[in-house]
N, C-alpha and C. Protein backbone atom coordinates (compact mmCIF):
# COMPACT_ATOMS: atom_id res chain seq x y z
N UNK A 1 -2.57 11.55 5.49
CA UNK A 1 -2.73 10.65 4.39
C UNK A 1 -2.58 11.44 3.11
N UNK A 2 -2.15 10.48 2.07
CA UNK A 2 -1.92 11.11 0.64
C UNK A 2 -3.51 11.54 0.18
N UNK A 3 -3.37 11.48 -1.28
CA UNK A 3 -4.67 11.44 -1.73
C UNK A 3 -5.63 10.71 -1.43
N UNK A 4 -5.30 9.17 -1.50
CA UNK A 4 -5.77 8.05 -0.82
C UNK A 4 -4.81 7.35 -0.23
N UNK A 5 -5.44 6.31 0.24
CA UNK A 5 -4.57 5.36 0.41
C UNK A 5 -3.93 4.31 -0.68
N UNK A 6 -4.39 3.88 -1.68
CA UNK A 6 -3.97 3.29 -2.71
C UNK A 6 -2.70 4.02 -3.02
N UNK A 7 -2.76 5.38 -3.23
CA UNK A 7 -2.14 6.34 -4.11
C UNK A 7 -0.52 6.46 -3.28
N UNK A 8 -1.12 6.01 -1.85
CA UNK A 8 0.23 5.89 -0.76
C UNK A 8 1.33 4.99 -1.15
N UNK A 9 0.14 3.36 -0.99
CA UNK A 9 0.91 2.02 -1.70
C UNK A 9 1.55 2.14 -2.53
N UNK A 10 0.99 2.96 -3.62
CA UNK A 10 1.97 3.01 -4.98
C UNK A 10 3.11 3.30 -4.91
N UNK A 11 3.47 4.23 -3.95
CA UNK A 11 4.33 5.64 -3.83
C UNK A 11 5.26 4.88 -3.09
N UNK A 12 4.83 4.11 -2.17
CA UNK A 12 5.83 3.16 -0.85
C UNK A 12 6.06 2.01 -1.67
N UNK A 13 5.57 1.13 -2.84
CA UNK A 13 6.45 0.11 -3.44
C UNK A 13 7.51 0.82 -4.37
N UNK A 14 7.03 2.07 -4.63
CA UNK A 14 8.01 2.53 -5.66
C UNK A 14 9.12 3.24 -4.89
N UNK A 15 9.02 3.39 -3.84
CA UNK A 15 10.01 3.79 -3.15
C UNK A 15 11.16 2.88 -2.79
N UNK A 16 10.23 1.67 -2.71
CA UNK A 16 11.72 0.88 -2.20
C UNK A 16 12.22 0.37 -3.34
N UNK A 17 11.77 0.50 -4.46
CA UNK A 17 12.48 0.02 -6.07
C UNK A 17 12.83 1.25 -6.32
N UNK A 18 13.21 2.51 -5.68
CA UNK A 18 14.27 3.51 -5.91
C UNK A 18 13.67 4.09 -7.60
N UNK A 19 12.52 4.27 -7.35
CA UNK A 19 11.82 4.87 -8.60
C UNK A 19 11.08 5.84 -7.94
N UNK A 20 10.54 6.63 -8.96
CA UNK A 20 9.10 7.63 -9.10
C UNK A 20 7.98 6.55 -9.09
N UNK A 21 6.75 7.14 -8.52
CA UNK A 21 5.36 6.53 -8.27
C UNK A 21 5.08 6.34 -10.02
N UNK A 22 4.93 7.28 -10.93
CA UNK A 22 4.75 7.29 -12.42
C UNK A 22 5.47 6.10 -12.63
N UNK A 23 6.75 5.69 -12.42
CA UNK A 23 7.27 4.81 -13.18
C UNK A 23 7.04 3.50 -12.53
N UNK A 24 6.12 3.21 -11.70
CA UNK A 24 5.74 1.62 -11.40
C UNK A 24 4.79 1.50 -12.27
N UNK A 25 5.18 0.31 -12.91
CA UNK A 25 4.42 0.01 -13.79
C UNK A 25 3.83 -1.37 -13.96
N UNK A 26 3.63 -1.96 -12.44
CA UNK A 26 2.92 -3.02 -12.27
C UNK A 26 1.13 -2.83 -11.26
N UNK A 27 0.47 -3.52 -12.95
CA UNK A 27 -1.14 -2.65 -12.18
C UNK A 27 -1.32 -3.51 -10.96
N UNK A 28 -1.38 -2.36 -9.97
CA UNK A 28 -1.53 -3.08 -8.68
C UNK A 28 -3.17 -3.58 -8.31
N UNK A 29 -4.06 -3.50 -9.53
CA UNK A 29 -5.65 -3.99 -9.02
C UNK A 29 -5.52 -5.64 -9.92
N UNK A 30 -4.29 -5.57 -10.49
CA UNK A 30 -4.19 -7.02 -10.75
C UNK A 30 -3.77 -8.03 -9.73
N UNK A 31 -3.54 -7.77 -9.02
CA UNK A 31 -3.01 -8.26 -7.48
C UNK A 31 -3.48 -8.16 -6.19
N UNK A 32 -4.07 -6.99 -6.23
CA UNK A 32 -5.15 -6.79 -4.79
C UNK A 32 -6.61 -5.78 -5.79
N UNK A 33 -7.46 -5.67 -4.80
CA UNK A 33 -8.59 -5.36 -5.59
C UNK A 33 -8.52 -4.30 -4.57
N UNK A 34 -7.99 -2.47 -5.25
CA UNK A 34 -7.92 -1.47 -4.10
C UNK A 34 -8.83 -0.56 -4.04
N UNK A 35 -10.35 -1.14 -4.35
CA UNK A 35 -11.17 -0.72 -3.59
C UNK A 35 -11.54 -1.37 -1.99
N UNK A 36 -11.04 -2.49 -1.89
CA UNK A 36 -11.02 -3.41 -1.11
C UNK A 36 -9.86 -2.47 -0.03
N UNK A 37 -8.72 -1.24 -0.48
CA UNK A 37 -7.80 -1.21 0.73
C UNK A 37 -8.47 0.17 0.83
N UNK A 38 -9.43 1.28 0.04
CA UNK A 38 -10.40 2.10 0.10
C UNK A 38 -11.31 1.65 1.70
N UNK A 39 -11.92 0.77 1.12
CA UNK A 39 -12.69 0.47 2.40
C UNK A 39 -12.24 0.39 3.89
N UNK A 40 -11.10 -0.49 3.34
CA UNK A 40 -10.36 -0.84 4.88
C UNK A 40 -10.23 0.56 5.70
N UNK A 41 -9.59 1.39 4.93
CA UNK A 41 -8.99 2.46 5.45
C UNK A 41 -10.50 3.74 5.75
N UNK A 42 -11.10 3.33 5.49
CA UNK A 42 -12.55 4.42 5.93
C UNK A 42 -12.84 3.48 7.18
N UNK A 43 -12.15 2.77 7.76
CA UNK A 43 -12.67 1.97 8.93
C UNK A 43 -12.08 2.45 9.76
N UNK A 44 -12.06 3.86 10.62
CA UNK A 44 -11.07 4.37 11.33
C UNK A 44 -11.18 3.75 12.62
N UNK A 45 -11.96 3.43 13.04
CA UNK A 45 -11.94 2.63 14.59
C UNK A 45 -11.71 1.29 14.75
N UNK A 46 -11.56 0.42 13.27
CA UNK A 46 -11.07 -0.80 13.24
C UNK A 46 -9.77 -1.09 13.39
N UNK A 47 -9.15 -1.95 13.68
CA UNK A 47 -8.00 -2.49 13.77
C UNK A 47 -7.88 -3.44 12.71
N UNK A 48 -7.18 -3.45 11.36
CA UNK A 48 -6.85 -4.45 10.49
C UNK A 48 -5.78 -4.61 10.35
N UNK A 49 -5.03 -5.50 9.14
CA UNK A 49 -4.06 -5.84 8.64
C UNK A 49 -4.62 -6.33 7.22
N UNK A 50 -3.67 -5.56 5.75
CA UNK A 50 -3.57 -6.49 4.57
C UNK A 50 -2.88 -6.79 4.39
N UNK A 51 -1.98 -8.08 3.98
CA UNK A 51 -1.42 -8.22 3.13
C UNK A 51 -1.25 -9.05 1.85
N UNK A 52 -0.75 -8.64 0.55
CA UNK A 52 -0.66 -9.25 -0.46
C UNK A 52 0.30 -9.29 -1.26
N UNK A 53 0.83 -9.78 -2.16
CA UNK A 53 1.65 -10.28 -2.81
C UNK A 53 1.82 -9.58 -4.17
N UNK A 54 2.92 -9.13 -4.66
CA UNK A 54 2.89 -8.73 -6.11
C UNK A 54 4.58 -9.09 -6.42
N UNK A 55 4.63 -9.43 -7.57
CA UNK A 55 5.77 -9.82 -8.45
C UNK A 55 6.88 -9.29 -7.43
N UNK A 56 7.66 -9.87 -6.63
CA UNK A 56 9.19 -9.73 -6.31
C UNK A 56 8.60 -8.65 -4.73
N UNK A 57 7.53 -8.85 -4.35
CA UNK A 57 7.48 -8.02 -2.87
C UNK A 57 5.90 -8.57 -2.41
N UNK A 58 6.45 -7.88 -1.01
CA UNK A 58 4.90 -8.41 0.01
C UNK A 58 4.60 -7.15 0.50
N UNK A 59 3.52 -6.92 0.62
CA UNK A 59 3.11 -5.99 0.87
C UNK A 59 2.33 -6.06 2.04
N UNK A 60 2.43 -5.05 2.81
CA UNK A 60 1.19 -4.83 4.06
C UNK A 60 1.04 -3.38 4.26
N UNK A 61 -0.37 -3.34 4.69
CA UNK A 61 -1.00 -2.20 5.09
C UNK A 61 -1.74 -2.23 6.64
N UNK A 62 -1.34 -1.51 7.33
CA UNK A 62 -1.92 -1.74 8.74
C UNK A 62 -2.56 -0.60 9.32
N UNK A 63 -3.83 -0.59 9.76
CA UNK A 63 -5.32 0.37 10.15
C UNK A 63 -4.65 1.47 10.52
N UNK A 64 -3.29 1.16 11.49
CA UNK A 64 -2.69 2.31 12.01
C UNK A 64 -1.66 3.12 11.07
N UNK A 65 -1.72 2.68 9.62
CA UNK A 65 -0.90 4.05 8.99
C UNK A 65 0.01 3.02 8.44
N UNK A 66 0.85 2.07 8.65
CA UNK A 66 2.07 1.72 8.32
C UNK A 66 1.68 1.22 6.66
N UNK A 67 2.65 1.32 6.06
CA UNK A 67 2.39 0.28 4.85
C UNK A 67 4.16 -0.15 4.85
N UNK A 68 4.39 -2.04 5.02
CA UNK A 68 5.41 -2.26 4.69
C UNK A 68 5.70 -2.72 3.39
N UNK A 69 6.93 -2.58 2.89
CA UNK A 69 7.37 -3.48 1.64
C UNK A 69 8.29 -4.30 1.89
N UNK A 70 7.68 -5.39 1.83
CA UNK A 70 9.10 -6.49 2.26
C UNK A 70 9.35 -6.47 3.76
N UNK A 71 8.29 -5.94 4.75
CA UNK A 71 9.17 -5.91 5.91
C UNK A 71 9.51 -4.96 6.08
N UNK A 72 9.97 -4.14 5.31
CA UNK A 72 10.63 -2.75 5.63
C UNK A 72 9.78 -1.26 5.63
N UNK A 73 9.75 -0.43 6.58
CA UNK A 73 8.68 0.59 6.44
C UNK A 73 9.08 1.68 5.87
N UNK A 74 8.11 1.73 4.81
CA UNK A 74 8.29 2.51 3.94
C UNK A 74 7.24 4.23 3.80
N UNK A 75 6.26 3.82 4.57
CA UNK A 75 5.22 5.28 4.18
C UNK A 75 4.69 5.01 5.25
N UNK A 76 3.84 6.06 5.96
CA UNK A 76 2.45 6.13 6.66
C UNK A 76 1.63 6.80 6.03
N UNK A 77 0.11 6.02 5.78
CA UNK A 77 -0.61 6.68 5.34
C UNK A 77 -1.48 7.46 5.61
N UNK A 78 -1.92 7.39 7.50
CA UNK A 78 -2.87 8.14 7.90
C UNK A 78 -2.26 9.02 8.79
């Protein structure tokens, strides 16, 4: 895992918009609340799924590492 997991998300939407993590510049706690994907992810023996929505992509995060954008896999975070 990155620093966190939030810090992953960032890095994997900005990846598939063919940018640097610095240059996303949509606040992603306006859209999901990422203390809420903090928690998830200290749940190592759980099995979850998030997903949420931000301007022009969908996002998911899954217990086992994946984070997609759009469907498409972009990072693992754990």
């Amino acid at each position: 895992m990155g620093q966190s997991p939030v810090v992953d998300v960032v890095r994997a939407i900005a990846d598939s918009k063919g940018i640097e993590p610095d240059e996303f510049d949509t606040p992603l706690q306006e859209y999901i609340d990422t203390e809420a994907i903090q928690l998830l992810a200290s749940h190592d023996t759980a099995s979850w799924t998030l997903s949420f929505e931000l301007p022009n992509h969908n996002v998911t995060v899954t217990s086992d590492g994946l984070i997609l954008v759009d469907g498409a896999r972009e990072e693992i975070w754990a």
